[in-house]
Structures are given as structure tokens and as C-alpha cells.
N, C-alpha and C. Protein backbone atom coordinates (compact mmCIF):
# COMPACT_ATOMS: atom_id res chain seq x y z
N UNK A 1 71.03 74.81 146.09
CA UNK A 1 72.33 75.36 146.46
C UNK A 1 72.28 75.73 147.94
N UNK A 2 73.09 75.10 148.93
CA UNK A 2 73.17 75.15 149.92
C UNK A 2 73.73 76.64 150.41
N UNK A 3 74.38 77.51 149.77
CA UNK A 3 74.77 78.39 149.76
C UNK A 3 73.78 79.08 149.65
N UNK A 4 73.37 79.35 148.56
CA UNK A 4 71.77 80.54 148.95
C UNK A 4 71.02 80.48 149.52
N UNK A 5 70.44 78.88 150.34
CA UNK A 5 69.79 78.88 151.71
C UNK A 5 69.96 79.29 152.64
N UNK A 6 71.46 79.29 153.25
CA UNK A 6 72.45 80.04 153.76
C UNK A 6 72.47 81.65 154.02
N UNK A 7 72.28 82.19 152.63
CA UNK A 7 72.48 83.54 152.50
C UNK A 7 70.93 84.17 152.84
N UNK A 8 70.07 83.63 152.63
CA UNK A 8 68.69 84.30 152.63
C UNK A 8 68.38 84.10 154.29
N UNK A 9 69.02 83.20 154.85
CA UNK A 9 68.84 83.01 156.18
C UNK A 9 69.62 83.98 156.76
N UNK A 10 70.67 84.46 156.58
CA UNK A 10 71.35 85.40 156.86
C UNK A 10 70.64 86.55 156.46
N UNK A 11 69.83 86.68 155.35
CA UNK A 11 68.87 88.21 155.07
C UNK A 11 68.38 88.41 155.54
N UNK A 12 67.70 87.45 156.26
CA UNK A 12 66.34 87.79 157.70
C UNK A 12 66.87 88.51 158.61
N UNK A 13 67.91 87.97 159.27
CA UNK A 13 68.91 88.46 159.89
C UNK A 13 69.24 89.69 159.69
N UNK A 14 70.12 89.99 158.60
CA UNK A 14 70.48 91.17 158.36
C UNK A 14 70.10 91.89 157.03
N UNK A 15 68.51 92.02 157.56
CA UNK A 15 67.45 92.79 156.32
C UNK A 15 68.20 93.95 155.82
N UNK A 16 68.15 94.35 153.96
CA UNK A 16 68.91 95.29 153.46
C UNK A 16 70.18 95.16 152.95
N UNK A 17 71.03 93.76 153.90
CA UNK A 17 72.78 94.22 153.60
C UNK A 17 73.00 93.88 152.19
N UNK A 18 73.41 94.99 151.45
CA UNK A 18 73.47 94.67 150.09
C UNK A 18 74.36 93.92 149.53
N UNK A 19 75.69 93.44 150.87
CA UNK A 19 76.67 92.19 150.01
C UNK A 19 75.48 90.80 149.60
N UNK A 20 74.89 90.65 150.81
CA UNK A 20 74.07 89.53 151.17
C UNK A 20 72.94 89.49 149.98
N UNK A 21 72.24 90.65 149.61
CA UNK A 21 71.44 90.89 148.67
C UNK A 21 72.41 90.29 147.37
N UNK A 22 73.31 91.13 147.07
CA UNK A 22 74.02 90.79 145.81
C UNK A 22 74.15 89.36 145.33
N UNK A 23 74.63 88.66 146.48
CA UNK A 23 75.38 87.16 146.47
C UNK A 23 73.92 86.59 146.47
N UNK A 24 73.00 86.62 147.04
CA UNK A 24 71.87 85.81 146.82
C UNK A 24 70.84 86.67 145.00
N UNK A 25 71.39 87.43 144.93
CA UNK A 25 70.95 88.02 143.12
C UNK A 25 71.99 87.04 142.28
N UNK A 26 72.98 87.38 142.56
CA UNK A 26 73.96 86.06 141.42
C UNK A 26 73.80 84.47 141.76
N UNK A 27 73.38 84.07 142.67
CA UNK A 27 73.31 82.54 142.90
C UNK A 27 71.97 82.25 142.13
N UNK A 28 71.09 83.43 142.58
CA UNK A 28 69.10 82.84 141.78
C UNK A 28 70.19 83.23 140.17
N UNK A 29 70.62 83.88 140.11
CA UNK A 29 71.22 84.27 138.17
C UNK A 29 71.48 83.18 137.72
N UNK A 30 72.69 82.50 138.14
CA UNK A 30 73.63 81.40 138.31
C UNK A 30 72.84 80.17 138.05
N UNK A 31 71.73 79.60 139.05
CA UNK A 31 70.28 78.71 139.13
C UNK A 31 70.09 79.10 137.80
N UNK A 32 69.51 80.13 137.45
CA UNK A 32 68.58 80.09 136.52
C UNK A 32 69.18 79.85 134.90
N UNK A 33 70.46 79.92 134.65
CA UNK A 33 71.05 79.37 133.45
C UNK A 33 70.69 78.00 132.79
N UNK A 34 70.49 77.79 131.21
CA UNK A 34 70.34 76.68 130.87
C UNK A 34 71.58 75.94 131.11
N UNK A 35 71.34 74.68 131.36
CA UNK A 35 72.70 73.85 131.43
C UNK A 35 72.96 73.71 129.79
N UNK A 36 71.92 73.58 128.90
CA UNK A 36 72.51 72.97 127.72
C UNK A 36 73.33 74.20 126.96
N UNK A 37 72.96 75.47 127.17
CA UNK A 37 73.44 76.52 126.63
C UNK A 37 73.95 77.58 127.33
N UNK A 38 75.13 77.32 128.68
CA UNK A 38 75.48 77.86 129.57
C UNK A 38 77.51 77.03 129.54
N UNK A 39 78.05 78.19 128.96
CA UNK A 39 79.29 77.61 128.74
C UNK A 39 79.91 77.19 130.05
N UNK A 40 81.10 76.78 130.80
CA UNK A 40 81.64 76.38 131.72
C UNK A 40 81.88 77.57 131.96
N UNK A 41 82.98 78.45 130.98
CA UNK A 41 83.38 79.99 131.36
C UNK A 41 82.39 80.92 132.18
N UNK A 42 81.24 80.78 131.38
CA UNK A 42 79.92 81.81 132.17
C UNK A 42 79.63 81.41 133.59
N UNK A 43 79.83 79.61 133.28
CA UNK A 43 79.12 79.48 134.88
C UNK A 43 80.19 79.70 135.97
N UNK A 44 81.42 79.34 135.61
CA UNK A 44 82.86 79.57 136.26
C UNK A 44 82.90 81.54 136.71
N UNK A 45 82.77 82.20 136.21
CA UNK A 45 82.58 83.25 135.96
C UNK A 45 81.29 83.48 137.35
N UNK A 46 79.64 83.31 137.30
CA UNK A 46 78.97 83.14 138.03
C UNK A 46 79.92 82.59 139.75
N UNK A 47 80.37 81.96 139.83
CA UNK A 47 80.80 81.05 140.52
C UNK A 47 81.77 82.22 141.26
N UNK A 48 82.96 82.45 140.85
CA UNK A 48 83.92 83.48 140.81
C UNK A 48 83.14 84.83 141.72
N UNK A 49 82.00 85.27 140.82
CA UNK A 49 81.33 86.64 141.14
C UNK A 49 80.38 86.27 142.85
N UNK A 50 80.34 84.56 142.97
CA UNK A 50 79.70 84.65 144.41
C UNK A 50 80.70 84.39 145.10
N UNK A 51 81.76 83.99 144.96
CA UNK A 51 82.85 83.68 145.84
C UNK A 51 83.76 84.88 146.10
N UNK A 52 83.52 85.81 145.42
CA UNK A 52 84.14 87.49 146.15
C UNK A 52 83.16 88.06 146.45
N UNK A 53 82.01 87.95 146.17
CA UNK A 53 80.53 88.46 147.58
C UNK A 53 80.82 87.77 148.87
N UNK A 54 80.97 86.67 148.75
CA UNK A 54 80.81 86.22 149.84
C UNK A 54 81.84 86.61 150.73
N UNK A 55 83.34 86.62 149.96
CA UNK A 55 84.44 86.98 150.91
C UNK A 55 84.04 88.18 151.16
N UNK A 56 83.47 89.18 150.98
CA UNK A 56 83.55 90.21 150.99
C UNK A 56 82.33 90.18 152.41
N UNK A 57 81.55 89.17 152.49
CA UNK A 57 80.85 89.08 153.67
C UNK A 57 81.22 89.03 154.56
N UNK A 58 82.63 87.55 154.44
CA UNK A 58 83.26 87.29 155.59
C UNK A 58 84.13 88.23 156.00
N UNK A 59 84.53 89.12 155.57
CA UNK A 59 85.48 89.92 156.40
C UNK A 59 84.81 91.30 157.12
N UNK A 60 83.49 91.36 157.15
CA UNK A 60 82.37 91.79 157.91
C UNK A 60 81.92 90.98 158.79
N UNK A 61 81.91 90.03 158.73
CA UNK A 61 81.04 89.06 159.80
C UNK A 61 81.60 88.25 160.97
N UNK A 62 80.36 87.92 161.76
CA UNK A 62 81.58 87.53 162.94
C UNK A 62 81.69 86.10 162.11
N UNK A 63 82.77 85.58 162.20
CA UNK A 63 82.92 84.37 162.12
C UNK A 63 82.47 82.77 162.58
N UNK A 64 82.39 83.20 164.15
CA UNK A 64 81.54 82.02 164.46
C UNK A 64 80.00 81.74 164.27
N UNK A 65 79.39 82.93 164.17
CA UNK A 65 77.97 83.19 163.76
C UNK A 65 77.64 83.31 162.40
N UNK A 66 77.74 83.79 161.55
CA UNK A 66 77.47 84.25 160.44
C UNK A 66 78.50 83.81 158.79
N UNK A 67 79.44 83.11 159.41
CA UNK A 67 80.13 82.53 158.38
C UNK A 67 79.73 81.95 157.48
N UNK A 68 80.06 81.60 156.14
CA UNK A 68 79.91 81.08 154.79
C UNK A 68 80.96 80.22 154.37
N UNK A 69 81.66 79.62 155.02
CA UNK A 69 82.66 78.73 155.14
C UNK A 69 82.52 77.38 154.87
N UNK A 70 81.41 76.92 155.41
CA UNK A 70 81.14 75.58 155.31
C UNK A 70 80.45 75.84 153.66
N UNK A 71 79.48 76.41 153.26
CA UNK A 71 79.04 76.67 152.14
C UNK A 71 80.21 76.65 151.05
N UNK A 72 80.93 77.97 151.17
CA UNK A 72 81.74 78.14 150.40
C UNK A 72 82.84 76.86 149.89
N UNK A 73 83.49 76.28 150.98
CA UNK A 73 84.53 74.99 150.38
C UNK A 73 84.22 74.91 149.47
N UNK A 74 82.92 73.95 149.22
CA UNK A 74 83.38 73.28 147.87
C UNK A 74 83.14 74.05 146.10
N UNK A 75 82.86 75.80 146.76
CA UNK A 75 82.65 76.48 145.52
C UNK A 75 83.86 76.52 145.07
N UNK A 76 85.30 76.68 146.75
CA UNK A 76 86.25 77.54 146.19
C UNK A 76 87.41 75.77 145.93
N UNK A 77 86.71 75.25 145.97
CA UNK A 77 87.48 73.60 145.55
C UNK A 77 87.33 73.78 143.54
N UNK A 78 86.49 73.99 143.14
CA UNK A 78 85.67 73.66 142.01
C UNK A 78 86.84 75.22 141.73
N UNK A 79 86.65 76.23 141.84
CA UNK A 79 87.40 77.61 141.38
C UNK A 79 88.79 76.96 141.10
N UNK A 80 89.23 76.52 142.08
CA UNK A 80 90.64 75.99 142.01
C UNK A 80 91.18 74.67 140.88
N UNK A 81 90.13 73.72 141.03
CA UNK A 81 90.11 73.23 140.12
C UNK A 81 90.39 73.25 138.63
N UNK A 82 89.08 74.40 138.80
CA UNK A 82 88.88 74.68 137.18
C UNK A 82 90.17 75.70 136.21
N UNK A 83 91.05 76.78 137.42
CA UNK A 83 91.95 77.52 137.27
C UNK A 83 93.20 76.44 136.80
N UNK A 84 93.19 75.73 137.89
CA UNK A 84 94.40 74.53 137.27
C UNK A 84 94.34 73.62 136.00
N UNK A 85 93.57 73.38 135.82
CA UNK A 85 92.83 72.83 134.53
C UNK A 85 92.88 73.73 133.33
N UNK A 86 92.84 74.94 133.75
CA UNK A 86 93.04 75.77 132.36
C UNK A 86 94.42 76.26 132.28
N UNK A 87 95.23 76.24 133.19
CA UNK A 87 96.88 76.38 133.20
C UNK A 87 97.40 75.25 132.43
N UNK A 88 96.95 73.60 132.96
CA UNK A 88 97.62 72.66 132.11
C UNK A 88 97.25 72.83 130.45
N UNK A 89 95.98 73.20 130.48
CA UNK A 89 95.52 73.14 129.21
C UNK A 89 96.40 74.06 127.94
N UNK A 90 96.59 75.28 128.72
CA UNK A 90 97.40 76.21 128.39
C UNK A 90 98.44 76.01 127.00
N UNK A 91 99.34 74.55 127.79
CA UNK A 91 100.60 74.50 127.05
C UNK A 91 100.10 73.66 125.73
N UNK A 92 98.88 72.78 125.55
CA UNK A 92 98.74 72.25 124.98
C UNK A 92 98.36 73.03 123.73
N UNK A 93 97.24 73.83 123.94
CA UNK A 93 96.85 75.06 123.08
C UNK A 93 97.76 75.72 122.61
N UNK A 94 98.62 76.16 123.28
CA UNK A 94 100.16 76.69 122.81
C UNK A 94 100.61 75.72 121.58
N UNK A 95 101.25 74.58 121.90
CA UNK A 95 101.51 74.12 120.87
C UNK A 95 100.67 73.72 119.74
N UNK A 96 99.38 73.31 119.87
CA UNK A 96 98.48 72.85 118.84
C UNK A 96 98.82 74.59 117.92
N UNK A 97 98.69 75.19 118.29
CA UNK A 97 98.29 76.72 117.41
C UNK A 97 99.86 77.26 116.91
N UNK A 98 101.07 76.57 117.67
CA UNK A 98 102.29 76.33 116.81
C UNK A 98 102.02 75.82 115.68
N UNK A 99 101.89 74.56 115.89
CA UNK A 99 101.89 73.23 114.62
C UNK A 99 101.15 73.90 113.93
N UNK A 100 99.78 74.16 114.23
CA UNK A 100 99.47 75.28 112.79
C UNK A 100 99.52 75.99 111.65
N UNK A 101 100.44 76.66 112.85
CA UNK A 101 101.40 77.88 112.22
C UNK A 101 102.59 77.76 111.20
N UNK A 102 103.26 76.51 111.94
CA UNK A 102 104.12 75.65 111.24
C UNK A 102 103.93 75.35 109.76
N UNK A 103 102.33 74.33 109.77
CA UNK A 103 101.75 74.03 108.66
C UNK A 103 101.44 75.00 107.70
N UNK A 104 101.08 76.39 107.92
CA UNK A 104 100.13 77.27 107.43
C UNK A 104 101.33 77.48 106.26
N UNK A 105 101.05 77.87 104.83
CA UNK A 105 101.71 78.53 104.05
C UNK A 105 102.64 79.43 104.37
N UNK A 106 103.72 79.64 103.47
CA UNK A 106 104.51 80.80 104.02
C UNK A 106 103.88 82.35 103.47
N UNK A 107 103.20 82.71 102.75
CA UNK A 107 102.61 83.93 102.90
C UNK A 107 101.69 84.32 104.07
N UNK A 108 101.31 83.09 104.40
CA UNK A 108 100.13 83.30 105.92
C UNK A 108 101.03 83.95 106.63
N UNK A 109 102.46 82.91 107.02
CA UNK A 109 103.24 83.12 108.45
C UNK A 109 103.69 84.66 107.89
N UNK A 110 104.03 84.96 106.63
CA UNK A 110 104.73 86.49 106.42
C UNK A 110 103.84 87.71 106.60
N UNK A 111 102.71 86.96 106.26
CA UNK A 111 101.27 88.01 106.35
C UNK A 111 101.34 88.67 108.18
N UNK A 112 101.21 87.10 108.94
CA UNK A 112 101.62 87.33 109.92
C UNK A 112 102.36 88.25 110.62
N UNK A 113 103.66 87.97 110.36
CA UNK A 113 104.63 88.94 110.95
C UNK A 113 104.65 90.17 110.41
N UNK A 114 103.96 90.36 109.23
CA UNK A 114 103.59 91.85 108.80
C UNK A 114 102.90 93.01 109.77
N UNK A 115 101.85 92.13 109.91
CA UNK A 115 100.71 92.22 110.90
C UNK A 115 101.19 92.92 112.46
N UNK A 116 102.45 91.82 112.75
CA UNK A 116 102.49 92.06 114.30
C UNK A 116 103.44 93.36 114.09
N UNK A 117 104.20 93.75 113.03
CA UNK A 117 105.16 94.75 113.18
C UNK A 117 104.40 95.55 112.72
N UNK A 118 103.40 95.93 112.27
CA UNK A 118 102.58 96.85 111.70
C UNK A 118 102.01 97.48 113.36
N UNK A 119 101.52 96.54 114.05
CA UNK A 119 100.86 96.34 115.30
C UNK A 119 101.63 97.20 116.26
N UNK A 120 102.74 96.90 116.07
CA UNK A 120 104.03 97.12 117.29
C UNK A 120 104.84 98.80 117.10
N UNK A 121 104.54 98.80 115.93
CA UNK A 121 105.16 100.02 115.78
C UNK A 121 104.11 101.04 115.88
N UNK A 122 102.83 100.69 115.98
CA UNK A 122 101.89 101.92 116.55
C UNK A 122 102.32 102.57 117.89
């Protein structure tokens, strides 16, 4: 990860700073996940938690020196990505869990609405 080479080079630099500490603790975290048993969410999540360290660097740092910019792109390409991807997905899930619902018996769906007015009136 070109990014935590980045950041540890920057630690030498600026021995102690605990954004810099943090963001290079979640990237070795991040590394160290199994791929086979490491959901997208967790690693998306990982991903997320270095990309507000890091901003949180850049608006400390000088910019022409010490920036994380070039690093960062293609974390915050992949963030964006993955956010849009779960918006389209959204509507689909929506309806699959209609049709469902649709299908489900009518004591389910009444059970249901029992449920939510039971819920609502707390």
C-alpha cells in the first residue's frame, strides 16, 4: 500500500503525530485481514476510517510538502464507487423484499402490521 509507505515516511518526519500514528495503525489493521473472510463492508469500512485520518492530516499539513493526495485518489475513487453501487443496489433490494412480502401469507403481512403499530405507538 502505497499509502502507508507514505505515512511512515511522514512519521520520521513528524515523530509522535498521532493522526499519522493512527492512519498508519488502521492501514497495518486493514493489510492484515483475511481476504477470504473479510466482508467488502469491513474492508470498505477500514478504507473509510483511513480516508478521514488522512483528511484530517491534510488540513494540518502544508500541502505542497506533506500531502496525501496522490496516495489518497484512488482510495477516495474506490469510496465513491462503492457508495454508488450500494445506492443503485438499494432499489433493487427494495423491491425484491416487496415481492416477498407480497408473496408471504396474509397472517405474516397482518402479523406484520401488528408489529409496526405495536412499535409506533411506544
Amino acid at each position: 500500500m502505497q499509502l502507508l509507505g507514505r505515512v511512515r515516511t511522514l512519521l520520521r518526519e513528524y515523530e509522535g503525530n498521532l493522526i499519522l500514528q493512527d492512519t498508519a495503525l488502521v492501514c497495518d489493521k486493514l493489510l492484515s485481514f483475511d481476504v477470504w473472510t473479510t466482508t467488502v463492508a469491513q474492508a470498505m469500512t477500514g478504507l473509510e476510517l483511513i480516508a478521514n485520518k488522512a483528511h484530517e492530516w491534510q488540513a494540518l499539513a502544508s500541502k505542497k510538502l506533506n500531502s496525501l493526495d496522490k496516495e489518497l485518489s484512488s482510495i477516495y475513487r474506490l469510496i465513491v464507487r462503492y457508495r454508488k453501487l450500494q445506492l443503485i443496489s438499494w432499489n433493487a433490494l427494495l423491491t425484491a423484499k416487496r415481492e416477498d412480502y407480497e408473496k408471504s401469507p396474509l397472517e405474516t403481512r397482518l402479523a406484520s402490521l401488528l408489529i409496526l403499530q405495536v412499535c409506533r405507538d411506544r
